[in-house]
N, C-alpha and C. Protein backbone atom coordinates (compact mmCIF):
# COMPACT_ATOMS: atom_id res chain seq x y z
N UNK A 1 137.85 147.28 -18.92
CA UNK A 1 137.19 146.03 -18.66
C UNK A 1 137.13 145.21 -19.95
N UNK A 2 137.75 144.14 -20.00
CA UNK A 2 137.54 142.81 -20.99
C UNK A 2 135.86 142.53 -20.96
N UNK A 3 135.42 142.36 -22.44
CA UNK A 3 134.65 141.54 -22.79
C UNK A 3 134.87 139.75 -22.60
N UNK A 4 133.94 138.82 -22.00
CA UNK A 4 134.11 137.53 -21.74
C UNK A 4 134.89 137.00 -22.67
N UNK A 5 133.94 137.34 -23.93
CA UNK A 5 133.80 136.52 -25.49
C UNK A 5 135.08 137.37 -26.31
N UNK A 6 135.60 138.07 -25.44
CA UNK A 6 136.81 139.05 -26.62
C UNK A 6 137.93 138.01 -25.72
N UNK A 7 139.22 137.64 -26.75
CA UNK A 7 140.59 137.52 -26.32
C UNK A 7 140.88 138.80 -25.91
N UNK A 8 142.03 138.44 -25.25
CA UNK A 8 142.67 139.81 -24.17
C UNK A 8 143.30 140.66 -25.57
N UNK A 9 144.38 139.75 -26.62
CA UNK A 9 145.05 140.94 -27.43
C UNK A 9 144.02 141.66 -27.99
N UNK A 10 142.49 140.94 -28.88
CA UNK A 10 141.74 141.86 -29.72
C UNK A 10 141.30 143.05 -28.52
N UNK A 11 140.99 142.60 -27.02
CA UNK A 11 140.52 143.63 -26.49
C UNK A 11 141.23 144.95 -26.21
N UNK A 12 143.10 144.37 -26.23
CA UNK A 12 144.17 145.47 -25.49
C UNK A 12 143.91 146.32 -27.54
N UNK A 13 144.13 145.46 -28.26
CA UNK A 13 143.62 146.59 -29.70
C UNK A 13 143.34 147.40 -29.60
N UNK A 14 142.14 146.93 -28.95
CA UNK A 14 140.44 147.99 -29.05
C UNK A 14 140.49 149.29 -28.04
N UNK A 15 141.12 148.69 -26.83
CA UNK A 15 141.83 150.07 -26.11
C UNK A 15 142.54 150.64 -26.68
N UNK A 16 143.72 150.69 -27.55
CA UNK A 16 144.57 151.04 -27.72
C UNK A 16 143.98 152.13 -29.10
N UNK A 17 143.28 151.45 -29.99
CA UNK A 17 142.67 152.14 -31.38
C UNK A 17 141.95 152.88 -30.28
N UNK A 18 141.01 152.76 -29.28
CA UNK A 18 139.60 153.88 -29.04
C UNK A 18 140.98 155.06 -28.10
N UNK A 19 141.96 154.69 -27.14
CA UNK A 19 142.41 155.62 -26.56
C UNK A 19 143.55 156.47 -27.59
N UNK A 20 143.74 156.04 -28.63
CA UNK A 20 144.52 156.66 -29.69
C UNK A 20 143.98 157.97 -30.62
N UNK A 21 142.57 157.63 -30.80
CA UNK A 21 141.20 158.15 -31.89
C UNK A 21 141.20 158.86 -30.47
N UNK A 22 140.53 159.44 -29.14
CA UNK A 22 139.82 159.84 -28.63
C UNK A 22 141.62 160.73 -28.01
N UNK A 23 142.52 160.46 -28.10
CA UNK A 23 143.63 161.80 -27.99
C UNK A 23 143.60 162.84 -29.22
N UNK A 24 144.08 161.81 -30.45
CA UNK A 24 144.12 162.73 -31.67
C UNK A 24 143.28 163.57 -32.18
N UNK A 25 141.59 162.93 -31.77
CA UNK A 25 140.36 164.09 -31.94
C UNK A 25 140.44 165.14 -31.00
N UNK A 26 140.75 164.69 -29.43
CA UNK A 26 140.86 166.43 -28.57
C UNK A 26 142.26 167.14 -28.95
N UNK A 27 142.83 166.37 -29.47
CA UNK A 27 144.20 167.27 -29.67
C UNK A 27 143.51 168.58 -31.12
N UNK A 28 142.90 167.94 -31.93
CA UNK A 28 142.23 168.80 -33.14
C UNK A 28 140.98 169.34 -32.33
N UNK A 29 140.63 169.56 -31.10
CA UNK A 29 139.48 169.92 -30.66
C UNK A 29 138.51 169.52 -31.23
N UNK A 30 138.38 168.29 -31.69
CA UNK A 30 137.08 167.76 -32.39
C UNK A 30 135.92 167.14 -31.10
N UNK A 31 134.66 167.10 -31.47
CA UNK A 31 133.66 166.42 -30.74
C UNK A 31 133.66 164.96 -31.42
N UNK A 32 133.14 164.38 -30.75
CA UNK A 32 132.90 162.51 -31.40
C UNK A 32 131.88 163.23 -32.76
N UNK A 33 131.29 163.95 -32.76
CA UNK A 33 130.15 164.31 -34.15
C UNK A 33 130.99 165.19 -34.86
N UNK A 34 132.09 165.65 -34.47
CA UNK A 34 132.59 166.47 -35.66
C UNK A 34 133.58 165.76 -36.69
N UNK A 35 134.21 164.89 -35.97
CA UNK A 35 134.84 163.13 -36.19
C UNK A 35 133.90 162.55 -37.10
N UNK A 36 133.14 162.50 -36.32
CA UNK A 36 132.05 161.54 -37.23
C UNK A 36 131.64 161.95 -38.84
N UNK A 37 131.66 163.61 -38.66
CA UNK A 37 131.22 163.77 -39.50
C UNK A 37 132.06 163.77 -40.78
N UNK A 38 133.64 164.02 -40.55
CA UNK A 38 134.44 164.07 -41.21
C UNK A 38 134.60 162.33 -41.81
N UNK A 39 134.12 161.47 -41.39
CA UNK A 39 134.46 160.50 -41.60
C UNK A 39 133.19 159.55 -42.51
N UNK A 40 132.13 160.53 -42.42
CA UNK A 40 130.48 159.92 -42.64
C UNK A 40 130.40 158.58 -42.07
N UNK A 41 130.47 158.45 -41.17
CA UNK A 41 130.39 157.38 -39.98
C UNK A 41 129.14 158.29 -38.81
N UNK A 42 128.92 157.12 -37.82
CA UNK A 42 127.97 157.63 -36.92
C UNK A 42 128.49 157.91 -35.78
N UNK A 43 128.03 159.26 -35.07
CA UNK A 43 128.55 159.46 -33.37
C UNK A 43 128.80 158.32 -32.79
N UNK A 44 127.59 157.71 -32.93
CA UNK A 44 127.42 156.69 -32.01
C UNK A 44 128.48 155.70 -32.11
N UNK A 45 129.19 155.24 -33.40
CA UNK A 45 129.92 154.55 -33.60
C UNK A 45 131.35 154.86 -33.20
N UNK A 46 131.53 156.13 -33.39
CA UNK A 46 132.65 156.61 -32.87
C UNK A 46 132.93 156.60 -31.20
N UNK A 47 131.53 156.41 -30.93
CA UNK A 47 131.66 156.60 -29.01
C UNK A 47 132.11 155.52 -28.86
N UNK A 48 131.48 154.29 -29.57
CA UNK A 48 131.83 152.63 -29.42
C UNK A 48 133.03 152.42 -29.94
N UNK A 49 133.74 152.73 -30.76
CA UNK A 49 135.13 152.68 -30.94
C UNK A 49 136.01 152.76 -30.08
N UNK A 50 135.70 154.28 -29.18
CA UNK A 50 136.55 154.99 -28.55
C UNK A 50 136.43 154.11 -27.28
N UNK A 51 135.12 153.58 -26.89
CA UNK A 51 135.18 153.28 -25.74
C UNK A 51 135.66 151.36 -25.87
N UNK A 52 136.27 151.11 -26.96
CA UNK A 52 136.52 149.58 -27.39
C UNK A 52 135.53 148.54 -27.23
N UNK A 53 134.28 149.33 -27.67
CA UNK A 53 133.32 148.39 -27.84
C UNK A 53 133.01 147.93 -29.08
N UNK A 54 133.55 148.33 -30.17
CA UNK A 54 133.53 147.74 -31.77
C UNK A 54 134.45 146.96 -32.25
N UNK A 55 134.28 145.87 -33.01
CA UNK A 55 135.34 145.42 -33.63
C UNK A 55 135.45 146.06 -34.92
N UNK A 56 135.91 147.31 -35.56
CA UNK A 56 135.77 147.91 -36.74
C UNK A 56 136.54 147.51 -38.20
N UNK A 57 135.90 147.71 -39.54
CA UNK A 57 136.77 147.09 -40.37
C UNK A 57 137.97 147.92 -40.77
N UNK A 58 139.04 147.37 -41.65
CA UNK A 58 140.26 148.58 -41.91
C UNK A 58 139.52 149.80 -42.50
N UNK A 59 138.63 149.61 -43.42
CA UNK A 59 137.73 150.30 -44.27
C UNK A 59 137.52 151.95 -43.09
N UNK A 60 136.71 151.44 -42.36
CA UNK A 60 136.43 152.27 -41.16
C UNK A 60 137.83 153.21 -40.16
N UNK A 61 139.40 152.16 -40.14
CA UNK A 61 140.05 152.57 -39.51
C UNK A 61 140.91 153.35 -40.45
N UNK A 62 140.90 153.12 -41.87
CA UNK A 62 141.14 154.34 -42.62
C UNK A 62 140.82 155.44 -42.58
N UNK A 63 139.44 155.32 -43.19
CA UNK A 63 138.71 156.79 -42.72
C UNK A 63 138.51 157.56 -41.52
N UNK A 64 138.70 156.83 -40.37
CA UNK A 64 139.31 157.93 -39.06
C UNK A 64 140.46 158.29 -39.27
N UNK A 65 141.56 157.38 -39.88
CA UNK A 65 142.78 158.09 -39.50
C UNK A 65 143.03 159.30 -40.97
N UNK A 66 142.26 158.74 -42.15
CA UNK A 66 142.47 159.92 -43.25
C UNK A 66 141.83 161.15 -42.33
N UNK A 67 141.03 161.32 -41.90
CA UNK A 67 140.26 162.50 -41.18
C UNK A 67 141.09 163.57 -39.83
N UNK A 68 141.77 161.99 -39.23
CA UNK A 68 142.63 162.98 -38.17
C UNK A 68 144.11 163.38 -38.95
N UNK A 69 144.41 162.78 -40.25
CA UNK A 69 145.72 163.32 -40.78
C UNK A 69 146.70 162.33 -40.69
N UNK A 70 146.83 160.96 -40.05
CA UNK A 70 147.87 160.16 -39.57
C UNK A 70 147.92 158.99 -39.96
N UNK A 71 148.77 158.83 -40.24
CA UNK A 71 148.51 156.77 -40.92
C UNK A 71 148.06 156.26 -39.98
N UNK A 72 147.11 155.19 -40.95
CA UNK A 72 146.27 154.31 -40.02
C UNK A 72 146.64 153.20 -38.90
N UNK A 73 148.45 153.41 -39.20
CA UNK A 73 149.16 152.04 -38.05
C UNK A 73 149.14 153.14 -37.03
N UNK A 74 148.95 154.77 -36.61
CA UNK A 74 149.04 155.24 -36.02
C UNK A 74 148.34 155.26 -34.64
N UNK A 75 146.52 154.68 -35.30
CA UNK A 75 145.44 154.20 -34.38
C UNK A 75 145.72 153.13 -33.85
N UNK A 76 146.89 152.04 -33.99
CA UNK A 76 146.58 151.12 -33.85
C UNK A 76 147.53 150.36 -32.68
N UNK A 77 148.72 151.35 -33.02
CA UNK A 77 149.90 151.67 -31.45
C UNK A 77 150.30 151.77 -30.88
N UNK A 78 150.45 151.65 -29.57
CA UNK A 78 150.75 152.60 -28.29
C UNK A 78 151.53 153.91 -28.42
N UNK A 79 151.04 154.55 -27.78
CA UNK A 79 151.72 156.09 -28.12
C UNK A 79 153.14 155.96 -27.25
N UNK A 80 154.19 156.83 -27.57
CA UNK A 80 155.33 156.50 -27.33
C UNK A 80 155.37 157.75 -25.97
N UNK A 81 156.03 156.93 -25.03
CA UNK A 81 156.19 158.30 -23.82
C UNK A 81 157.23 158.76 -23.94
C-alpha cells in the first residue's frame, strides 16, 4: 500500500530496501532485534524499514547492509530471479 504523501518511485524504494533487509536477515536467521542490534539501531526501526514505512538516511542503509555483509546498492535492488 502507497502512502498519499509518498511518490510511487520513493514508495516502490521503500518496498524494495524493507523486502531486501527482511530476506537477507531470515536468510542469516536473524530476528528484527538481532539486526538491530548488530546495527545499534532500534527494533522498532527496523520493523518500519522493513515494512517501508521509513524514509532512512544512507548513514542508516550502510549500517544494515555492513551488518548483513552486502553492499549497500544491494538493499536497494530488486533481487534477480
Amino acid at each position: 500500500m502507497v502512502d498519499a504523501g509518498v511518490p510511487p518511485f520513493d514508495a516502490d524504494l521503500r518496498q524494495t530496501l524493507g523486502e531486501n533487509l527482511r530476506r537477507l536477515r531470515a536468510q542469516r536467521d536473524w530476528s528484527q532485534e538481532d539486526l538491530a542490534f548488530e546495527c545499534q539501531l532500534h527494533r522498532t526501526f527496523v520493523a518500519h524499514v522493513e515494512r517501508g514505512k521509513r524514509n532512512i538516511s544512507l548513514d542508516n542503509i550502510a549500517k544494515l547492509a555492513r551488518a548483513l555483509g552486502v553492499p549497500a546498492y544491494r538493499l536497494l535492488v530488486p533481487p534477480a530471479d
